[in-house]
Protein backbone atom coordinates (compact mmCIF):
# COMPACT_ATOMS: atom_id res chain seq x y z
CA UNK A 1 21.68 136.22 127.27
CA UNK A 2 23.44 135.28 130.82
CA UNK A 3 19.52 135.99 132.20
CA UNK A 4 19.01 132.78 130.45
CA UNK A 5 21.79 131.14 132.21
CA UNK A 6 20.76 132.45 135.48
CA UNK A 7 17.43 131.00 134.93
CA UNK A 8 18.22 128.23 133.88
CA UNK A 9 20.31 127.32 137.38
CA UNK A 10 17.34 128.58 139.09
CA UNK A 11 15.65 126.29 137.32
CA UNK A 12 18.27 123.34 138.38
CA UNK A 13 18.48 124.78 141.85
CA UNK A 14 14.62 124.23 142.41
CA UNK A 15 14.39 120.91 140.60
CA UNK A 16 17.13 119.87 143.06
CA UNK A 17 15.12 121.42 145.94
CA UNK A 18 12.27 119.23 145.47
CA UNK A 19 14.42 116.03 145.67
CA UNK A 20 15.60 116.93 149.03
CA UNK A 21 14.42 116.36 152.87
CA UNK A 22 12.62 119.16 153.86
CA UNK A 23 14.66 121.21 155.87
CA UNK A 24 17.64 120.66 153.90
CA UNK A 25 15.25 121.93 151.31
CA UNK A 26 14.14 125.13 153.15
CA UNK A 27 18.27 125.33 153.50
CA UNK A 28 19.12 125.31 149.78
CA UNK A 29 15.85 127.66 148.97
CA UNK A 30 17.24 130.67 151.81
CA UNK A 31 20.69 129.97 149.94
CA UNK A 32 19.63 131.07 146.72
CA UNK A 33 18.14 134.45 147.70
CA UNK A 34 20.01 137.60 147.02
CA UNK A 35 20.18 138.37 150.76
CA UNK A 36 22.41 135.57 151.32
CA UNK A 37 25.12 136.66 149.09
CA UNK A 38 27.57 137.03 151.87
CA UNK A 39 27.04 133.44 153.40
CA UNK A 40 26.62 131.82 149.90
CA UNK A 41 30.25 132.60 148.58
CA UNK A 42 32.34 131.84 151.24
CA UNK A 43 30.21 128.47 151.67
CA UNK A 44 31.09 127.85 148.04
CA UNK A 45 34.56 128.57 148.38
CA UNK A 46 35.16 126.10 151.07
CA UNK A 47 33.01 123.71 149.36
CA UNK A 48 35.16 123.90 146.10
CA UNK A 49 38.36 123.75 148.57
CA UNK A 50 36.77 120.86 150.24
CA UNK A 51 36.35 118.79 146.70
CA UNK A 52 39.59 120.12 145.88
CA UNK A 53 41.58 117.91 148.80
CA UNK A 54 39.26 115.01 148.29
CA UNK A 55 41.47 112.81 149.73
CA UNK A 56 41.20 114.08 153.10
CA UNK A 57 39.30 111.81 155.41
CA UNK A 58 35.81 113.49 155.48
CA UNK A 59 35.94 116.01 152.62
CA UNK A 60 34.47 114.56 149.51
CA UNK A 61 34.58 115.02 145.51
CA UNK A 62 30.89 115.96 145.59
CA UNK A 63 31.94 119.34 147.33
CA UNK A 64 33.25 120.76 144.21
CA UNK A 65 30.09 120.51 141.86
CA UNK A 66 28.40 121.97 144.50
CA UNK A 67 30.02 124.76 145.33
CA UNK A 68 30.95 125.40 141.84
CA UNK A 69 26.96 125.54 141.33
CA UNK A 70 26.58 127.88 144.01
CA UNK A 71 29.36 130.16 142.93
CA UNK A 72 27.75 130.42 139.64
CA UNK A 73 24.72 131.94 140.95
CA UNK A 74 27.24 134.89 141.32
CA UNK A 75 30.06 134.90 139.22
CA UNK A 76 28.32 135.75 135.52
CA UNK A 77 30.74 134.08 133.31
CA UNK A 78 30.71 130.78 135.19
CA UNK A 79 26.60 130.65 134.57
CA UNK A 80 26.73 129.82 130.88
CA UNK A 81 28.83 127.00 131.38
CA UNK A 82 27.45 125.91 134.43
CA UNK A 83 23.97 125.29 132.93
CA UNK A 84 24.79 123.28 129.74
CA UNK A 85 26.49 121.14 132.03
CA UNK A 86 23.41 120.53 134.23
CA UNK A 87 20.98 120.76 130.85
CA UNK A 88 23.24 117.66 129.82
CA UNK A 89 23.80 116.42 133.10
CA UNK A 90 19.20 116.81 133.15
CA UNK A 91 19.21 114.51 129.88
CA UNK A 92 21.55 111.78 130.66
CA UNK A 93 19.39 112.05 133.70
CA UNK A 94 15.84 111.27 131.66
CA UNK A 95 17.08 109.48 129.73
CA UNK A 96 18.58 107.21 131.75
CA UNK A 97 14.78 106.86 133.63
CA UNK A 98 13.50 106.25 130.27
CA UNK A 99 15.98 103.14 129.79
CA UNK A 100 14.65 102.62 133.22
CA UNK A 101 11.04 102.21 132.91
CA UNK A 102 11.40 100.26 129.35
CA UNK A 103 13.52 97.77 130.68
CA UNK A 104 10.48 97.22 133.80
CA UNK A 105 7.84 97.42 131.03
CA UNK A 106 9.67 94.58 129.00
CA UNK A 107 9.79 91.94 131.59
């Protein structure tokens, strides 16, 4: 079952890909290999740290879902939880475009 999980960040991970700048992009795809287990951690590590003292000039909130999301691609029982919040996170997401293009279509 946590194959699911794992597929389902993939999943995330290359939706997310495809919103990016391209060699942010390219970035973000060499992350998620296997290979760069030993770059990936410690980046999320410091990236949770960073959200963690937000309040620092500089370090931001948006440092923690990120590295959270990259920690998960390692740590099995943080994938199950990891990917019904981005499912959810995908449907407020639609359906917020939805709301979106019915609103443009009504005027």
């Amino acid at each position: 079952m946590s194959d699911f999980y794992k597929l389902e960040i993939d999943r995330h991970f290359a939706w997310f890909e495809t919103k990016l700048p391209t060699k942010p992009a390219r970035f973000v795809a060499w992350l998620r290999k296997p290979s760069s287990r030993l770059v990936r951690i410690p980046l999320a590590i410091l990236l949770i740290l960073g959200g963690i003292f937000s309040f620092l000039p500089v370090l931001g909130l948006w440092m923690l879902p990120l590295g959270l999301l990259l920690f998960a691609q390692d740590v099995p029982f943080l994938q199950k939880p990891t990917a019904q919040l981005l499912g959810w996170i995908e449907r407020k997401w639609l359906e917020r475009e939805r709301s979106k293009r019915a609103a443009k279509r009504s005027q």
